[in-house]
C-alpha atoms as a PDB file:
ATOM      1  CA  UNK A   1     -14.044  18.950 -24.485  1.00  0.00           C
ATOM      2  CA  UNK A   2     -13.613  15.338 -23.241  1.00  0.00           C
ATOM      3  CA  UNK A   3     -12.611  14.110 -20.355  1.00  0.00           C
ATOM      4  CA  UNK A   4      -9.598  12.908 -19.358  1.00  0.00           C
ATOM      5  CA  UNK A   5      -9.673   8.677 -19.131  1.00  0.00           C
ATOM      6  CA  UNK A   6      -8.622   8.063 -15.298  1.00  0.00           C
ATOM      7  CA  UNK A   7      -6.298   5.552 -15.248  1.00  0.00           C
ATOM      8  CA  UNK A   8      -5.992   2.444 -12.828  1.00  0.00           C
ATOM      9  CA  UNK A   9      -2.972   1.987 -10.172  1.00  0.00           C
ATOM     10  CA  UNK A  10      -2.141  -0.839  -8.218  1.00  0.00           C
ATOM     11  CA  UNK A  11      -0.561   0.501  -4.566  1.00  0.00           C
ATOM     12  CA  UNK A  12       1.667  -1.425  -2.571  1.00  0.00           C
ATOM     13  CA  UNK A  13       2.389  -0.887   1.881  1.00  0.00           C
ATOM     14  CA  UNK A  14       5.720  -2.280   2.475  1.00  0.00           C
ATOM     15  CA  UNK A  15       7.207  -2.476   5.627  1.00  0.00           C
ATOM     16  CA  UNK A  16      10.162  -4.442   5.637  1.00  0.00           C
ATOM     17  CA  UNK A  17      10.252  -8.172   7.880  1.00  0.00           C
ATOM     18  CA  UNK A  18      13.080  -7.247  10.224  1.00  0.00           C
ATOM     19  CA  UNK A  19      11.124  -3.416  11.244  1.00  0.00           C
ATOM     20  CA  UNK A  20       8.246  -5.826  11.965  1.00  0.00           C
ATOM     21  CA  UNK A  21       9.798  -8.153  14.075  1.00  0.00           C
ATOM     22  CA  UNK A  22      11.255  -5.091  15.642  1.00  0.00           C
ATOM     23  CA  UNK A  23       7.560  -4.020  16.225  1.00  0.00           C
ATOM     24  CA  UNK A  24       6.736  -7.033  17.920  1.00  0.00           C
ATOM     25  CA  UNK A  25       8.863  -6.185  20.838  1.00  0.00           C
ATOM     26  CA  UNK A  26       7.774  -2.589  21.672  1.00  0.00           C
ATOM     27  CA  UNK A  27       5.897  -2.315  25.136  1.00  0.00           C
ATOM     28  CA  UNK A  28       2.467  -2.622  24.892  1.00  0.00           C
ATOM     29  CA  UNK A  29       1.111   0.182  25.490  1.00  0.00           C
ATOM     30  CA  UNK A  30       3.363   2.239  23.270  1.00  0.00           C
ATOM     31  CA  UNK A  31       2.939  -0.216  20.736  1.00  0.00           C
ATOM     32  CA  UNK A  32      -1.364   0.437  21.372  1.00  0.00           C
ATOM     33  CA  UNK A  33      -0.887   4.295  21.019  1.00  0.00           C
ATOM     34  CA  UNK A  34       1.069   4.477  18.024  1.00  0.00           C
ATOM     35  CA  UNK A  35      -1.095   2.002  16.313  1.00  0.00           C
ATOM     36  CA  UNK A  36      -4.644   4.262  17.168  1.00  0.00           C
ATOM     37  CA  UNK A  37      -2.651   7.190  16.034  1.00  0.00           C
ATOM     38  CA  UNK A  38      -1.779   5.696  12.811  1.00  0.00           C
ATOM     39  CA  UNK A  39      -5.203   4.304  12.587  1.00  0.00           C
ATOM     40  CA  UNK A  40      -6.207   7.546  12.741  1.00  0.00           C
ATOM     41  CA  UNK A  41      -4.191   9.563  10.519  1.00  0.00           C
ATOM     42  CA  UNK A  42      -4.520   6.994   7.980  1.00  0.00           C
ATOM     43  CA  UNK A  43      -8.608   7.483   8.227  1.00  0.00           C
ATOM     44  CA  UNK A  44      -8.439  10.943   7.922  1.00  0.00           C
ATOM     45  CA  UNK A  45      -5.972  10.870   4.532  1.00  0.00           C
ATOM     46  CA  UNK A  46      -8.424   8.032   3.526  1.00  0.00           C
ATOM     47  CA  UNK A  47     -11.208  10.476   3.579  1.00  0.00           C
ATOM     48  CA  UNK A  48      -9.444  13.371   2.179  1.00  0.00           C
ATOM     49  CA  UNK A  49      -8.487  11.210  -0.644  1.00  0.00           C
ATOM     50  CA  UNK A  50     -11.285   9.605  -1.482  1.00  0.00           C
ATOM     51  CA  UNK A  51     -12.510   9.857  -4.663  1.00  0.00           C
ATOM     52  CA  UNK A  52      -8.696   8.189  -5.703  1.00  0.00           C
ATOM     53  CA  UNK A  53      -9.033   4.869  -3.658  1.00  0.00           C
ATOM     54  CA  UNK A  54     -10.912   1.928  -5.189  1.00  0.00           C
ATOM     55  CA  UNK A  55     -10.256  -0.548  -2.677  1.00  0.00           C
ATOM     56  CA  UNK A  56      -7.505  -1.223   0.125  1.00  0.00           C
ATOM     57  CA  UNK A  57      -7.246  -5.270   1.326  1.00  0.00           C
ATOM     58  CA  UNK A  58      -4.463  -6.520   3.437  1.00  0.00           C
ATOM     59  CA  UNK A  59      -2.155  -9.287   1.983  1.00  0.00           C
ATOM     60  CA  UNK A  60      -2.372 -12.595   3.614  1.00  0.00           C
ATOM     61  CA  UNK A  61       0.003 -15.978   3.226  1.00  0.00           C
ATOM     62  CA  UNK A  62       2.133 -15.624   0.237  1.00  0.00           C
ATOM     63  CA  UNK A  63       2.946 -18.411  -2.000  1.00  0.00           C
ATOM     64  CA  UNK A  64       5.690 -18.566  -4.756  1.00  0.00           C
ATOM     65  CA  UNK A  65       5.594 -20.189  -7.810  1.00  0.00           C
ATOM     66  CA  UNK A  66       7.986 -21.666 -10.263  1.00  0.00           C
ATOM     67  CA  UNK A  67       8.747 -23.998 -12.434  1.00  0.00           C
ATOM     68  CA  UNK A  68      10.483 -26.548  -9.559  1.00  0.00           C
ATOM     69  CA  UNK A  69       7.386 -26.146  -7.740  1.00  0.00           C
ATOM     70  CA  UNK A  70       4.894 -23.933  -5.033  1.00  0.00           C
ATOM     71  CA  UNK A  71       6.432 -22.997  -1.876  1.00  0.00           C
ATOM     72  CA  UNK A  72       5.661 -20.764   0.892  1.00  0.00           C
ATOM     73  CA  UNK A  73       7.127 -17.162   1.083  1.00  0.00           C
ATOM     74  CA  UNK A  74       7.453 -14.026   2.869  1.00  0.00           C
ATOM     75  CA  UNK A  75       7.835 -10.256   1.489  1.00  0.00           C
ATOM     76  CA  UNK A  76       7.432  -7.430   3.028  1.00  0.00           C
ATOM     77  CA  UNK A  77       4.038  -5.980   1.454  1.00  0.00           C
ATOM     78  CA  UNK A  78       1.467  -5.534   4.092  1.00  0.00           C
ATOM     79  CA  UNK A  79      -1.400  -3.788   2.441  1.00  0.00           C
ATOM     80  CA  UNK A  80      -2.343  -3.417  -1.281  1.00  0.00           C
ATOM     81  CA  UNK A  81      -4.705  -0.628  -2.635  1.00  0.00           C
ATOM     82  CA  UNK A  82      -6.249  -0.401  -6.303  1.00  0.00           C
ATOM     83  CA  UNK A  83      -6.700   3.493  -7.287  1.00  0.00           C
ATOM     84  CA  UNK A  84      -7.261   5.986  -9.865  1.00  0.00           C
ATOM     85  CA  UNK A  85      -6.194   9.465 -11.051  1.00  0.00           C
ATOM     86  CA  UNK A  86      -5.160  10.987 -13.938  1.00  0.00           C
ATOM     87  CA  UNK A  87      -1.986  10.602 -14.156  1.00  0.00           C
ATOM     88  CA  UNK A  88       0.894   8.142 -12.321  1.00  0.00           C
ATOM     89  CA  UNK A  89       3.047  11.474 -10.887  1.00  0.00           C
ATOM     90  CA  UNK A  90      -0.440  12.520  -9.888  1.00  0.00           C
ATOM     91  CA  UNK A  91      -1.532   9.687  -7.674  1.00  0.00           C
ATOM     92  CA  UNK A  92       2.710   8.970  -6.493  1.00  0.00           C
ATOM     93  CA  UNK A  93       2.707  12.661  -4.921  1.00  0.00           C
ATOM     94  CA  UNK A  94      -0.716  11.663  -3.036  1.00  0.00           C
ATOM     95  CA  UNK A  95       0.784   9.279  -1.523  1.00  0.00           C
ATOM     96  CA  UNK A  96       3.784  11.027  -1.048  1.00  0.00           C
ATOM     97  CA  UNK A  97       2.337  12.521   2.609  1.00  0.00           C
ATOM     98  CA  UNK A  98       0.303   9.070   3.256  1.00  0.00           C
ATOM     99  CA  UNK A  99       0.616   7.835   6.950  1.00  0.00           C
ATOM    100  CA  UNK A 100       2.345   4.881   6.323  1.00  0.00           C
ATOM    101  CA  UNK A 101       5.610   6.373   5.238  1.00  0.00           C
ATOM    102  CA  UNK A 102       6.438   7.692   9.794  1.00  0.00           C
ATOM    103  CA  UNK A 103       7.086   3.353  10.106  1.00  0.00           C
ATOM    104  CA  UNK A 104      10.579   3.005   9.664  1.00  0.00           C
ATOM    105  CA  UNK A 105      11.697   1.588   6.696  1.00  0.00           C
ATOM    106  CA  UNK A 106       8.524   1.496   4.993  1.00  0.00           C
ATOM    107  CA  UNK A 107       7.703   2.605   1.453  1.00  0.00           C
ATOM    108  CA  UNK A 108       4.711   2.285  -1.080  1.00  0.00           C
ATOM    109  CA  UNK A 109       5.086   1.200  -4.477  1.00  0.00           C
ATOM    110  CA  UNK A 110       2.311   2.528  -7.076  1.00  0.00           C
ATOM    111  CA  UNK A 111       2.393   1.016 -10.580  1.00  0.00           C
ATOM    112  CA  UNK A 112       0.398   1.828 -13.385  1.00  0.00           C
ATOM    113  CA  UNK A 113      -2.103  -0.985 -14.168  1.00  0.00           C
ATOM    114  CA  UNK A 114      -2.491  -1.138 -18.463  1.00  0.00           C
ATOM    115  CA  UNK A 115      -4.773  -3.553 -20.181  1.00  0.00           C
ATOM    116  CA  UNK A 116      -3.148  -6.838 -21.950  1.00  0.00           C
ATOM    117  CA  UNK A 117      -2.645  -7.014 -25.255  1.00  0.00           C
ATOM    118  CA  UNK A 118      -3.764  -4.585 -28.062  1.00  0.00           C
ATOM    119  CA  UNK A 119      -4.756  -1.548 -27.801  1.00  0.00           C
END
């Protein structure tokens, strides 16, 4: 029997720009423990998930484009991930206990990544 073709996923963090700013005024040192905390939780469902991740970067300065021109922009994705699994339900319910989702307001996007053109 073959095996089933993983398929590709692109994942995005969002956390939205106002719960950041928010973030930015917690007190220090509540703002250091909940950070290690999520630091670690996030390590350990890193690890126990593994085999699914490809890569995870963090997004940097956005830029828009259109056809009046370039300009700088904001959005509220934080991190991006590239993973695999079989199926898109499969890799959504995953991530459906992932660490990120205790910040308020946050969510993560997963969308299937297909080749272009023919197939």
């Amino acid at each position: 029997m073959a095996e089933t073709p993983s398929k590709k996923f692109i994942v995005f963090f969002s956390i939205p720009l106002a719960t950041m700013t928010e973030w930015q005024k917690t007190e220090p040192q509540q703002k250091q423990a909940a950070e290690q905390k999520m630091m670690e939780d996030w390590q350990r469902w890193s690890a126990e998930h593994a085999a699914m991740i490809v890569s995870t970067d963090v997004g940097g300065k956005t830029k828009n484009v259109t056809a009046s021109g370039v300009t700088d922009t904001r959005n509220d994705i934080m991190l991006f991930s590239m993973a695999q699994g079989e199926s898109h339900d499969a890799v959504a319910q995953a991530y459906a206990s992932h660490p990120h989702l205790q910040i308020p307001n946050a969510s993560i996007q997963i969308m299937e990544v297909k080749p272009m053109g023919p197939q």
